[in-house]
N, C-alpha and C. Protein backbone atom coordinates (compact mmCIF):
# COMPACT_ATOMS: atom_id res chain seq x y z
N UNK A 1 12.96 -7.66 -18.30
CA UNK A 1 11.96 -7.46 -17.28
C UNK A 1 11.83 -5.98 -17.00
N UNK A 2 10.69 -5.31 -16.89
CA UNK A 2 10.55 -3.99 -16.79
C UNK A 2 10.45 -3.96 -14.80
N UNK A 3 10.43 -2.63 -14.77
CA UNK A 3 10.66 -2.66 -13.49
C UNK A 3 9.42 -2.52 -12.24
N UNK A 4 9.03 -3.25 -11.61
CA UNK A 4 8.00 -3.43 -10.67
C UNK A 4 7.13 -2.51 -10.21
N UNK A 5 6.17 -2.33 -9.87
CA UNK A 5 5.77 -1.27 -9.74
C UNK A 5 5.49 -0.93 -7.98
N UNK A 6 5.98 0.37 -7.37
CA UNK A 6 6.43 0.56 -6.10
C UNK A 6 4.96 0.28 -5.48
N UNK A 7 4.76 -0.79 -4.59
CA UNK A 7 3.49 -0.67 -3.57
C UNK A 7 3.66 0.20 -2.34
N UNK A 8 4.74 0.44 -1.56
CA UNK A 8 4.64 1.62 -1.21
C UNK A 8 6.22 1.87 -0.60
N UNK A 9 6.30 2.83 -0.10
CA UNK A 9 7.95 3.13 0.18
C UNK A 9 8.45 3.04 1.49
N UNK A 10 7.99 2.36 2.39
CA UNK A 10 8.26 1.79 3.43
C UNK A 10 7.74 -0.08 3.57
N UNK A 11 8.73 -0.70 4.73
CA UNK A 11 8.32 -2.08 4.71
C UNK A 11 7.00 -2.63 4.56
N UNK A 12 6.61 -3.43 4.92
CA UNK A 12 5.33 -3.94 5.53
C UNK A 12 5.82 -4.81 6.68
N UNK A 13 5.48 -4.54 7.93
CA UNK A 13 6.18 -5.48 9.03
C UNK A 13 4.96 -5.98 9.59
N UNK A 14 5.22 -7.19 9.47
CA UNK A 14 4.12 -7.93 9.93
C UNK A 14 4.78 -9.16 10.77
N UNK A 15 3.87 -9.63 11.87
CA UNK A 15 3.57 -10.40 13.08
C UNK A 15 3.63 -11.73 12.20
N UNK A 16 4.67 -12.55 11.74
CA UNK A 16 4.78 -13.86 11.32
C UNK A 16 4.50 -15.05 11.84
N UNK A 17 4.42 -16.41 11.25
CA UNK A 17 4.22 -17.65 12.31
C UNK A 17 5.42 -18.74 10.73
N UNK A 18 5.60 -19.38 11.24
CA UNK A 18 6.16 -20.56 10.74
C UNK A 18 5.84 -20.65 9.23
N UNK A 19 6.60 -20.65 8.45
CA UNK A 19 5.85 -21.49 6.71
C UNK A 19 6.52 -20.58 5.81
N UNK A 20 6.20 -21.42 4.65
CA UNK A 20 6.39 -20.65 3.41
C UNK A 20 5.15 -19.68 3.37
N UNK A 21 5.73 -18.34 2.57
CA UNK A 21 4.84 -17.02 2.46
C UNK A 21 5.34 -16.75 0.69
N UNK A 22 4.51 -16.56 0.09
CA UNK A 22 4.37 -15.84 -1.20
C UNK A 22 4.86 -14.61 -1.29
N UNK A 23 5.52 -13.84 -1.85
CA UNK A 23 6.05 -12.12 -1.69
C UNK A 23 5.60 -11.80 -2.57
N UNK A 24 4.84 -11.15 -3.25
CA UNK A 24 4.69 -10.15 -4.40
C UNK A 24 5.75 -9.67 -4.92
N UNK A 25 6.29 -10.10 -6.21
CA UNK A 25 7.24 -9.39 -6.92
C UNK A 25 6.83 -8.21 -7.41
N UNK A 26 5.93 -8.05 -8.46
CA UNK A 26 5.05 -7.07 -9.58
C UNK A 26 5.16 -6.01 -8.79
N UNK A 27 4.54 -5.89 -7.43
CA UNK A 27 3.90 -4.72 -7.05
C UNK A 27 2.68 -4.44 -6.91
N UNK A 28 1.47 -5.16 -7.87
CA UNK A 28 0.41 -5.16 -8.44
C UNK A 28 -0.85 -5.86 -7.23
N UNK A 29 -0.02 -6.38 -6.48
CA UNK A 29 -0.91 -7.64 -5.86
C UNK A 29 -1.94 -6.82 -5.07
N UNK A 30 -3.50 -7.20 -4.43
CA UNK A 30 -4.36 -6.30 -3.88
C UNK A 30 -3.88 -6.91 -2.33
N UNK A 31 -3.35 -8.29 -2.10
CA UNK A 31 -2.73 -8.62 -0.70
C UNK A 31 -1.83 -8.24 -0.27
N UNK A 32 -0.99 -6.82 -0.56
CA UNK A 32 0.29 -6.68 -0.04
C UNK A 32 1.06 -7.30 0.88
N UNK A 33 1.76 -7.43 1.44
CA UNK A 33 2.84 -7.84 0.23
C UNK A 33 3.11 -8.93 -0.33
N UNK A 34 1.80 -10.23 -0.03
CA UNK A 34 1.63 -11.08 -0.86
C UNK A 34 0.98 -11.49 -2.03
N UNK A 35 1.72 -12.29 -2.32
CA UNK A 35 0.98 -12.55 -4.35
C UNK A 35 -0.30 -12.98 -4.28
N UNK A 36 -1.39 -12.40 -4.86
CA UNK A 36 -2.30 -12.62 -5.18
C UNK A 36 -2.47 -12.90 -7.21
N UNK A 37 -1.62 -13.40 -7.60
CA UNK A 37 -1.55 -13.42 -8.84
C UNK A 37 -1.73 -12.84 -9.78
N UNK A 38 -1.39 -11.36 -9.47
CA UNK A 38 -1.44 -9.82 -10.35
C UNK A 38 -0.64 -10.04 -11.14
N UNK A 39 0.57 -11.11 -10.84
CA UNK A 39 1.94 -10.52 -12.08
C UNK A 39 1.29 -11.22 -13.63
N UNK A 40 0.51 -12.31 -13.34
CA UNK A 40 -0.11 -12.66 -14.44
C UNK A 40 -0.64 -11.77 -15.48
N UNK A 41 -1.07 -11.13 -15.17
CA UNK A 41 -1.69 -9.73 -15.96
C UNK A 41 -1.27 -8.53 -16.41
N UNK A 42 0.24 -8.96 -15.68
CA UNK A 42 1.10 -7.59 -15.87
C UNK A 42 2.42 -8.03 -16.51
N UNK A 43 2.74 -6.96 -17.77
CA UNK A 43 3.72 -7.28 -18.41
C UNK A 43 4.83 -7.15 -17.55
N UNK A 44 6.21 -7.77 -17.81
CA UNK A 44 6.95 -7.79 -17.00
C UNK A 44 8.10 -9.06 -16.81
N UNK A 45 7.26 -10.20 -16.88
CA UNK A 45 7.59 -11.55 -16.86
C UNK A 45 7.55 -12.25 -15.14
N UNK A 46 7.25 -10.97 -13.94
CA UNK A 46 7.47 -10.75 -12.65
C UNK A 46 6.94 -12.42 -12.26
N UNK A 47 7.70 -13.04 -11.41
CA UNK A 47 7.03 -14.58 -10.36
C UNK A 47 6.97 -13.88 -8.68
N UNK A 48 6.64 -14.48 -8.09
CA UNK A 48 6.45 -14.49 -6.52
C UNK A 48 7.75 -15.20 -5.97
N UNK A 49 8.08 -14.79 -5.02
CA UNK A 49 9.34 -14.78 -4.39
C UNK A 49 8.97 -15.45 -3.11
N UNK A 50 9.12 -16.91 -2.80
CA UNK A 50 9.45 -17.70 -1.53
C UNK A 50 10.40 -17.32 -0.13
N UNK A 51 9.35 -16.93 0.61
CA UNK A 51 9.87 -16.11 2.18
C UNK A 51 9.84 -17.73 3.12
N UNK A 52 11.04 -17.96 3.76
CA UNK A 52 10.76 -19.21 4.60
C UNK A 52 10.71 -18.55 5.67
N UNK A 53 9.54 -18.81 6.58
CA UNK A 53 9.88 -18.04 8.38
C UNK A 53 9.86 -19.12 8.67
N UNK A 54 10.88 -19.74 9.77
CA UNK A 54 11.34 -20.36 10.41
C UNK A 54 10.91 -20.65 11.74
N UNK A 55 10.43 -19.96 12.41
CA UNK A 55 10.28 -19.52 13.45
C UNK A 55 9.33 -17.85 13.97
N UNK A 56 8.00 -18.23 15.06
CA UNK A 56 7.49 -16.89 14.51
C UNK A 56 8.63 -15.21 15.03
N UNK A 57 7.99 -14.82 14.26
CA UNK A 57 8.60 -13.52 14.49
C UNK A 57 7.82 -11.85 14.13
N UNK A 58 8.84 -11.34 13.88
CA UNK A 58 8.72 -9.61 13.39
C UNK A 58 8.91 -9.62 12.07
N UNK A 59 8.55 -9.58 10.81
CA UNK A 59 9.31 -9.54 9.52
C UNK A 59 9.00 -8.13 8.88
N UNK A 60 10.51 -7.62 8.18
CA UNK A 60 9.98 -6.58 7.41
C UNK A 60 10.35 -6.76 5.76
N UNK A 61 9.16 -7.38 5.26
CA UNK A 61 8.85 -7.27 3.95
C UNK A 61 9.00 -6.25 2.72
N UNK A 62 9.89 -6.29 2.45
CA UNK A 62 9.71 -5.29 0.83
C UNK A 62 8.95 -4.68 0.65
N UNK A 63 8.27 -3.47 0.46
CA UNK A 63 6.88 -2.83 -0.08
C UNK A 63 7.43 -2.31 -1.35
N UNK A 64 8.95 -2.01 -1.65
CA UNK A 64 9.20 -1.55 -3.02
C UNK A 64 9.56 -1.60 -3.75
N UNK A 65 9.41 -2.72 -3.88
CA UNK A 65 10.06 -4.28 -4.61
C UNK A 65 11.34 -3.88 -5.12
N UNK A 66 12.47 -3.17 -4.52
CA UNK A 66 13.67 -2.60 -5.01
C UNK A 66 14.50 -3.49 -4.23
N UNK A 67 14.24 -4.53 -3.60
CA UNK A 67 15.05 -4.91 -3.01
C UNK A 67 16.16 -5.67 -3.02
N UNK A 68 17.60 -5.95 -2.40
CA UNK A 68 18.54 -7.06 -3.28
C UNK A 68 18.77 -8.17 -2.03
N UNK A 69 17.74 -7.91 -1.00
CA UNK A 69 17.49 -9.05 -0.38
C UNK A 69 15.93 -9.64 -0.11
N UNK A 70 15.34 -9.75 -1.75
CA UNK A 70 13.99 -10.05 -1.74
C UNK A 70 13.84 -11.45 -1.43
N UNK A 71 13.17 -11.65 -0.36
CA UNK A 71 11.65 -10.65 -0.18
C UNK A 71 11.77 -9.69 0.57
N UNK A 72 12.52 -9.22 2.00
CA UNK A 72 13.29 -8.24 3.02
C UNK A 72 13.35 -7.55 2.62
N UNK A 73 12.93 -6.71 2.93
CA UNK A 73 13.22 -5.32 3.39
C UNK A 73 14.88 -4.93 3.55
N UNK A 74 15.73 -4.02 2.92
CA UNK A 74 17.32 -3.88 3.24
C UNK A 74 17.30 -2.40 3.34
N UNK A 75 16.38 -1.78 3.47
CA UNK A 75 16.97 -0.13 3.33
C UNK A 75 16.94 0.62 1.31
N UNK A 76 16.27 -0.33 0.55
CA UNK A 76 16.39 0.38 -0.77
C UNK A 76 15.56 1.70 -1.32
N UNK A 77 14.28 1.08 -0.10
CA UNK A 77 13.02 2.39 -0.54
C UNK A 77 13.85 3.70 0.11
N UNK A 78 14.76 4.09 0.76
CA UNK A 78 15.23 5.27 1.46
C UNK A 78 16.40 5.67 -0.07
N UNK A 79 16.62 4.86 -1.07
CA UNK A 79 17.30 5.54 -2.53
C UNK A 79 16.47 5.80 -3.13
N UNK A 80 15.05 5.61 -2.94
CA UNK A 80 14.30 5.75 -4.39
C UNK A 80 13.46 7.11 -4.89
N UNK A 81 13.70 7.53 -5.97
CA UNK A 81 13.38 8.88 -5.84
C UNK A 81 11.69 8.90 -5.65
């Protein structure tokens, strides 16, 4: 798998409600930070990553797809050169 391409280098925090949410793996997607089915088109082998919100909330989403708690946001875009 080649490596994703950065949508941007901070989260995306967005105002959640209840459900499954799609994450954009690729990078590619025009819905940040959800899949709009870009990885199809992009070499890579990249799938969409299942976010359960539970309950509504605050979420901070991945924007750089570096993450090792994807779909979340953990602090990786602050290593990336």
């Amino acid at each position: 798998m080649s490596d994703p391409n950065i949508a941007q280098k901070v989260p995306y925090v967005l105002a959640e409600t209840p459900g499954t949410k799609w994450w954009c793996a690729c990078g590619h997607s025009k819905t940040q930070p959800f899949c709009d089915g870009s990885h199809k088109r992009v070499p890579g082998g990249f799938t969409p990553v299942a976010g359960e919100i539970k309950e509504a909330k605050t979420v901070a989403w991945c924007g750089c797809k570096h993450s090792s708690t994807k779909p979340f946001c953990d602090g990786s875009h602050k290593r990336l050169p």
